[in-house]
N, C-alpha and C. Protein backbone atom coordinates (compact mmCIF):
# COMPACT_ATOMS: atom_id res chain seq x y z
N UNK A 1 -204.88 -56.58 35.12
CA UNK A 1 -205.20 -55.91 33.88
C UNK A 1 -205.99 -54.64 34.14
N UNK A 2 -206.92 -54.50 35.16
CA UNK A 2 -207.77 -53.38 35.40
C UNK A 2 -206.81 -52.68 35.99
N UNK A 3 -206.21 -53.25 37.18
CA UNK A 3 -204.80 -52.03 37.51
C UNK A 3 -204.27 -51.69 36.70
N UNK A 4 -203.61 -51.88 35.72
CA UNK A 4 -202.84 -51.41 34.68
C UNK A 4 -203.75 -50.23 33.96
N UNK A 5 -204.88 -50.46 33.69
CA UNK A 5 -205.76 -49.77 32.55
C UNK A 5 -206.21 -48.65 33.66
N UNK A 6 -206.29 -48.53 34.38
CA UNK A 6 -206.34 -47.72 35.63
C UNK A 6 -205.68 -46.63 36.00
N UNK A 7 -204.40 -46.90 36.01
CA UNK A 7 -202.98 -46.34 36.49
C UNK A 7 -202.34 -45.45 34.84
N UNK A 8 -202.85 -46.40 33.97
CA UNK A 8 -202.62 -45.83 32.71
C UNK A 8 -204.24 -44.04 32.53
N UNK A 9 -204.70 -44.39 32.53
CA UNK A 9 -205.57 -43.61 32.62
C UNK A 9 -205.54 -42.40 33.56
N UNK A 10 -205.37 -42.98 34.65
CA UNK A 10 -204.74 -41.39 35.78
C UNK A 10 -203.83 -40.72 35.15
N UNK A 11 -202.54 -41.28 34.93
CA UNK A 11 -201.61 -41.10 34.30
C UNK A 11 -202.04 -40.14 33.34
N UNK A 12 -202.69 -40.76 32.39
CA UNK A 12 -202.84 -39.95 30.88
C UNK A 12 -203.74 -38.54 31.12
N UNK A 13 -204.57 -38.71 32.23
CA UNK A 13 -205.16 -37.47 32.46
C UNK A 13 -204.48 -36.42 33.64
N UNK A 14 -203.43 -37.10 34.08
CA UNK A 14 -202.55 -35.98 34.85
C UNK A 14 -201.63 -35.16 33.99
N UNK A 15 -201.32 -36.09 32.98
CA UNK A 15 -200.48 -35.16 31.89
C UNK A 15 -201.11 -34.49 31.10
N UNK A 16 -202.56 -34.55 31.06
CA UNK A 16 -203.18 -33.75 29.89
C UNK A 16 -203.62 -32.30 30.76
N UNK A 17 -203.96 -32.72 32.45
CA UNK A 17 -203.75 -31.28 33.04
C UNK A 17 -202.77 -30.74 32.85
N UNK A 18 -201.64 -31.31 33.45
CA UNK A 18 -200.32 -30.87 33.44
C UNK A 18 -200.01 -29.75 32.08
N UNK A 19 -200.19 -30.36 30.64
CA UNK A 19 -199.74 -29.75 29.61
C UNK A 19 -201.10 -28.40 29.25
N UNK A 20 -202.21 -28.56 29.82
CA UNK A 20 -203.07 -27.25 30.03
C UNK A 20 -202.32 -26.35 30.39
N UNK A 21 -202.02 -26.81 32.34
CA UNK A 21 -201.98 -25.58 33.03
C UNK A 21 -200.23 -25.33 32.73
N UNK A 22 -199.45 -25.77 32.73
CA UNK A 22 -197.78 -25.34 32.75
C UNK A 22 -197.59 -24.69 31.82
N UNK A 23 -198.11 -24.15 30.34
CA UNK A 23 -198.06 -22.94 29.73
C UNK A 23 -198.30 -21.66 30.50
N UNK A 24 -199.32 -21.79 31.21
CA UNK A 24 -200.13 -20.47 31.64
C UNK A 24 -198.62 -19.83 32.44
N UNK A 25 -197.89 -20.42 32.95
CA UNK A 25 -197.19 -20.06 33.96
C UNK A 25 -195.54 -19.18 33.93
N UNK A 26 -195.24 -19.37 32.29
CA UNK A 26 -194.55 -18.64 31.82
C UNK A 26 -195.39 -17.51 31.19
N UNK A 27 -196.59 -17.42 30.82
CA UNK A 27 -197.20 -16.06 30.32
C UNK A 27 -197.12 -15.39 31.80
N UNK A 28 -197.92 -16.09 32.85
CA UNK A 28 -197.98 -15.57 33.93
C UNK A 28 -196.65 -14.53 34.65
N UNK A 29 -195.29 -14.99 34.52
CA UNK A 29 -194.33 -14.81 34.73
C UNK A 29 -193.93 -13.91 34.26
N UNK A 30 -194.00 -13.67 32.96
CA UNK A 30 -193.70 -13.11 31.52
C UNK A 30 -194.13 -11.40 31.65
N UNK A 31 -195.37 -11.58 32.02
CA UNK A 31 -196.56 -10.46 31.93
C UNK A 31 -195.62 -9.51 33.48
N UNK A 32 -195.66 -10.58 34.32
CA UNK A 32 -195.44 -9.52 35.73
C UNK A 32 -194.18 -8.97 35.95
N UNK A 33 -193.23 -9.53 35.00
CA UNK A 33 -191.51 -9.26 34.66
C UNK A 33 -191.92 -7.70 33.92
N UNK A 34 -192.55 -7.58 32.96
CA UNK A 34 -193.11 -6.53 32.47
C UNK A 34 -193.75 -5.32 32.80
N UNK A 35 -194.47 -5.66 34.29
CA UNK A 35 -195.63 -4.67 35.00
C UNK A 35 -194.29 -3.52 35.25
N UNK A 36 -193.17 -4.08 35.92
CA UNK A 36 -192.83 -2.86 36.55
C UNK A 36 -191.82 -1.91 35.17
N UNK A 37 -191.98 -2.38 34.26
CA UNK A 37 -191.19 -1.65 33.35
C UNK A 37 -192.51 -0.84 32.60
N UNK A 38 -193.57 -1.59 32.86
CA UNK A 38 -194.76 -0.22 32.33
C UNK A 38 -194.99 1.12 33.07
N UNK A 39 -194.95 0.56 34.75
CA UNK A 39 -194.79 1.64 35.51
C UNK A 39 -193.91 2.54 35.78
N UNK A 40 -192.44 2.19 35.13
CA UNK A 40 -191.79 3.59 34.97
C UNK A 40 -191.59 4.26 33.40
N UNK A 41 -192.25 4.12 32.57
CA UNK A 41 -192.54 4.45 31.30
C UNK A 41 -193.57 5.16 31.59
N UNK A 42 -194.24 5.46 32.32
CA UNK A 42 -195.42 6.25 32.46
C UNK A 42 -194.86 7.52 32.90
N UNK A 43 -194.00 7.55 33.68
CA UNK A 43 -193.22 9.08 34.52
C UNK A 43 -192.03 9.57 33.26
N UNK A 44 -192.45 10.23 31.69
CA UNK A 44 -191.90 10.91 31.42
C UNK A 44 -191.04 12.00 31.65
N UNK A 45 -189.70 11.92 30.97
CA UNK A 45 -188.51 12.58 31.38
C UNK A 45 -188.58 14.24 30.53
N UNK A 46 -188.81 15.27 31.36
CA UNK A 46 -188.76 16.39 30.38
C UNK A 46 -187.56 16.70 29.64
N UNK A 47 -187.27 16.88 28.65
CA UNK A 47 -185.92 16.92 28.08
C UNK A 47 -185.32 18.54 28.08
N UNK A 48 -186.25 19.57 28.46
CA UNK A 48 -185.98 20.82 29.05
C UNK A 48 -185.72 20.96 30.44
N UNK A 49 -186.30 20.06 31.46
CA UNK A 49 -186.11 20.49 32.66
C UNK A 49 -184.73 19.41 33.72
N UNK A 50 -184.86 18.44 32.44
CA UNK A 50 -184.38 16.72 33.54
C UNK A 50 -182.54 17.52 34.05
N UNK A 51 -182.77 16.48 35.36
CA UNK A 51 -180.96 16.96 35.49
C UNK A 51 -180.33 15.84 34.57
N UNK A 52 -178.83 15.84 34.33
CA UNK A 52 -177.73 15.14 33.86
C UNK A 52 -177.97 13.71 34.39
N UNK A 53 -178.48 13.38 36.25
CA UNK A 53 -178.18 12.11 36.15
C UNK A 53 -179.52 11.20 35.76
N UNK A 54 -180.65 12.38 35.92
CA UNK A 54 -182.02 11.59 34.81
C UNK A 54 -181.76 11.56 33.48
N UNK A 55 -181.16 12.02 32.70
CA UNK A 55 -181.01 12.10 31.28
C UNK A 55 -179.78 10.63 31.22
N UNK A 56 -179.51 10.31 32.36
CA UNK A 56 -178.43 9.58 32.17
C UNK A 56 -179.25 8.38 32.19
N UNK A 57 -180.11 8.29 33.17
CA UNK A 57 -180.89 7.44 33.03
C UNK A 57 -181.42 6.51 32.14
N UNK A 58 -181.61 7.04 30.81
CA UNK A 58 -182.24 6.49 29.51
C UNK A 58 -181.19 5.58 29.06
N UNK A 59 -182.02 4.97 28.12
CA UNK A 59 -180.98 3.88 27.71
C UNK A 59 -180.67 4.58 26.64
N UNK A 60 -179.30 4.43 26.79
CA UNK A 60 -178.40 4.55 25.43
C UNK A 60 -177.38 5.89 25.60
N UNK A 61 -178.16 7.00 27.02
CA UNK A 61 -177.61 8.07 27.32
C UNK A 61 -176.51 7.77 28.43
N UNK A 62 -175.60 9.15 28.19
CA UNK A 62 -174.44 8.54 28.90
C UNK A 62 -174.07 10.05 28.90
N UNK A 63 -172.86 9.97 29.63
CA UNK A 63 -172.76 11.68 29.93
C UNK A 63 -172.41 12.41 28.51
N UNK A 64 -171.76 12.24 27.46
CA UNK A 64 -171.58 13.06 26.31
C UNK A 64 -172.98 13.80 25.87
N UNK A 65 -173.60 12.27 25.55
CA UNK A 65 -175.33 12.84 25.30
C UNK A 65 -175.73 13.31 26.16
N UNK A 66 -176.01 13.24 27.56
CA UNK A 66 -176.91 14.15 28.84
C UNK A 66 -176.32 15.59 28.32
N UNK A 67 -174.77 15.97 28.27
CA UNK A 67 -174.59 17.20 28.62
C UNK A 67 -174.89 17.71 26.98
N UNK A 68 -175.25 17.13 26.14
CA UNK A 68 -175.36 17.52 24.63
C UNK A 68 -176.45 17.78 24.76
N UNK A 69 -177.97 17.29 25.16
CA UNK A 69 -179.01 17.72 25.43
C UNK A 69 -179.62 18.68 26.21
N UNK A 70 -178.42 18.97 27.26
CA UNK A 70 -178.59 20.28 28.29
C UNK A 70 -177.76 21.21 27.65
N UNK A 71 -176.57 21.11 26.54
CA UNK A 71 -176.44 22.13 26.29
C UNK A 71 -177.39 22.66 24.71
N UNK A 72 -178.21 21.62 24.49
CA UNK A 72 -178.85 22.40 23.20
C UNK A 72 -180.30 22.89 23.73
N UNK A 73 -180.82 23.04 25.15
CA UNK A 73 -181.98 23.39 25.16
C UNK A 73 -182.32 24.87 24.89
N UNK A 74 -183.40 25.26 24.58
CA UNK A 74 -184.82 24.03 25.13
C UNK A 74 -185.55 23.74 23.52
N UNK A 75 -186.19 23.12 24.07
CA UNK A 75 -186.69 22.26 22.43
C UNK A 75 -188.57 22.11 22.24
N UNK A 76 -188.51 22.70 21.27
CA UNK A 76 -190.29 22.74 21.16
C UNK A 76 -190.97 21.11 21.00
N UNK A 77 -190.05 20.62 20.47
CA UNK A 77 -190.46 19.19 20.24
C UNK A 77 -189.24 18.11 20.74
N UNK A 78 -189.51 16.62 21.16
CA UNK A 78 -188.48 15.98 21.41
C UNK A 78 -187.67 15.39 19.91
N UNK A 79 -188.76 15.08 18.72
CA UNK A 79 -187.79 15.23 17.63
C UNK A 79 -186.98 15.81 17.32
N UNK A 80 -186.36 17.27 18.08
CA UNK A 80 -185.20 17.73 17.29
C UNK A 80 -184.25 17.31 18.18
N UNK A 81 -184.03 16.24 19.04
CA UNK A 81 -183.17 15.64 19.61
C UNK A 81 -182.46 15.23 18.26
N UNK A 82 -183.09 14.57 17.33
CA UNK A 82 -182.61 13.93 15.97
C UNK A 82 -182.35 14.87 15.42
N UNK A 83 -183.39 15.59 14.65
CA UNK A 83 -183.05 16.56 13.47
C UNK A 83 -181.84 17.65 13.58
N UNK A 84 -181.36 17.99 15.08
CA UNK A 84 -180.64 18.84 15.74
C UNK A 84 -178.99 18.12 15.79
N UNK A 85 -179.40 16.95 15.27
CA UNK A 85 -178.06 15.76 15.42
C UNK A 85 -177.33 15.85 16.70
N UNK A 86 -178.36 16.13 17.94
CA UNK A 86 -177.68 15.74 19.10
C UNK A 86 -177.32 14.54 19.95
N UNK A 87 -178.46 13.71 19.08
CA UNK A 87 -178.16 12.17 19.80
C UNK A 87 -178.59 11.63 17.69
N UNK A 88 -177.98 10.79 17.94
CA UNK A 88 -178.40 9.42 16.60
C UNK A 88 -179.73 9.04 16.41
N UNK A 89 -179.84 9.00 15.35
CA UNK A 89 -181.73 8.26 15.40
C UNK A 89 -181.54 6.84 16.13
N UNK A 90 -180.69 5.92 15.57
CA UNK A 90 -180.99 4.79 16.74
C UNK A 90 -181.06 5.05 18.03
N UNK A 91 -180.42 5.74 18.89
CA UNK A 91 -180.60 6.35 20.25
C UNK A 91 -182.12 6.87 20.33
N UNK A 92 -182.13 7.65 19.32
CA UNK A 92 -183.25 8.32 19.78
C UNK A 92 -184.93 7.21 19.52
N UNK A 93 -184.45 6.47 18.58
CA UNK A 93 -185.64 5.11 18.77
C UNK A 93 -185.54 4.88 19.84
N UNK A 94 -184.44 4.29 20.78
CA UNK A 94 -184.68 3.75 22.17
C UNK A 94 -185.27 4.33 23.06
N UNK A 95 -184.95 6.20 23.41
CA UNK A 95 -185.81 6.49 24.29
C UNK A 95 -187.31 7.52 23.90
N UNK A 96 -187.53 7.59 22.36
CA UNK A 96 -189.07 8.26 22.33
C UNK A 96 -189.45 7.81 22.90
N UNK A 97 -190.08 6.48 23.37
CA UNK A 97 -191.11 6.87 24.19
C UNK A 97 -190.98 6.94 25.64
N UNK A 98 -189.30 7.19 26.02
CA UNK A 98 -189.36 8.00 27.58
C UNK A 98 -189.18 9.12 28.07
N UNK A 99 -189.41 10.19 26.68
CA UNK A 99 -189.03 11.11 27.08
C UNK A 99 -190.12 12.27 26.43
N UNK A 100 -190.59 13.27 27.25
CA UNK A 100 -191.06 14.42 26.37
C UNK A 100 -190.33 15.62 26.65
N UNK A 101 -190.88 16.69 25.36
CA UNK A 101 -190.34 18.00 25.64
C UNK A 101 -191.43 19.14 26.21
N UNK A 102 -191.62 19.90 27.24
CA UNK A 102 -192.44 20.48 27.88
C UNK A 102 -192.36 21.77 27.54
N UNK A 103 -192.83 22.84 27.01
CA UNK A 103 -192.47 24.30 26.80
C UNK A 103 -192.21 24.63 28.24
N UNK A 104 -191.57 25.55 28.14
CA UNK A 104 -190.86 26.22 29.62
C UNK A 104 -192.10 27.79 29.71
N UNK A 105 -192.87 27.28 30.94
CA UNK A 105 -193.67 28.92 31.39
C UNK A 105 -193.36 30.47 30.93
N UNK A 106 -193.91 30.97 30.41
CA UNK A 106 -193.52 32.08 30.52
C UNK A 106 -193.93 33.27 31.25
């Protein structure tokens, strides 16, 4: 009877670790699947200077749009990617935030 009440008890407190820590381990997972997609969101694409196969790069761009954006430059702002109706607003939701527009030196 004490074995039993024993074995029951380990038991019940191995599963109550168990159900602590085995969440953590899909956040854990979750988070670091993520790191490297923060780190190339940080290296903005100039939309005046990028070549064809960086513009290709973006999601949703493909060569019609790359060469539609190289042939409408240059652009004071990256909104007139839209207003200019060179790419779609849904397109252009996908890559604001990978892309800026840089004034060109004068």
């Amino acid at each position: 009877m004490k074995l039993t009440r024993f074995v029951s008890t380990i038991l019940t407190l191995a599963a109550g670790v168990l159900f602590c820590i085995l969440p953590a381990f899909p956040v854990q997972a979750h988070a670091a699947a993520k790191a490297p997609a923060a780190a190339t969101s940080t290296a903005l694409v100039d939309i005046n200077s990028a070549t064809k196969d960086q513009l290709k790069a973006l999601p949703g761009i493909g060569d019609a749009y790359s060469q539609k954006i190289i042939d409408g430059r240059p652009y004071a702002m990256k909104t007139q990617l839209k207003s200019k109706n060179i790419i779609p607003a849904a397109t252009y939701e996908k890559i604001a935030g990978l892309i800026i527009a840089k004034h060109p030196a004068k």
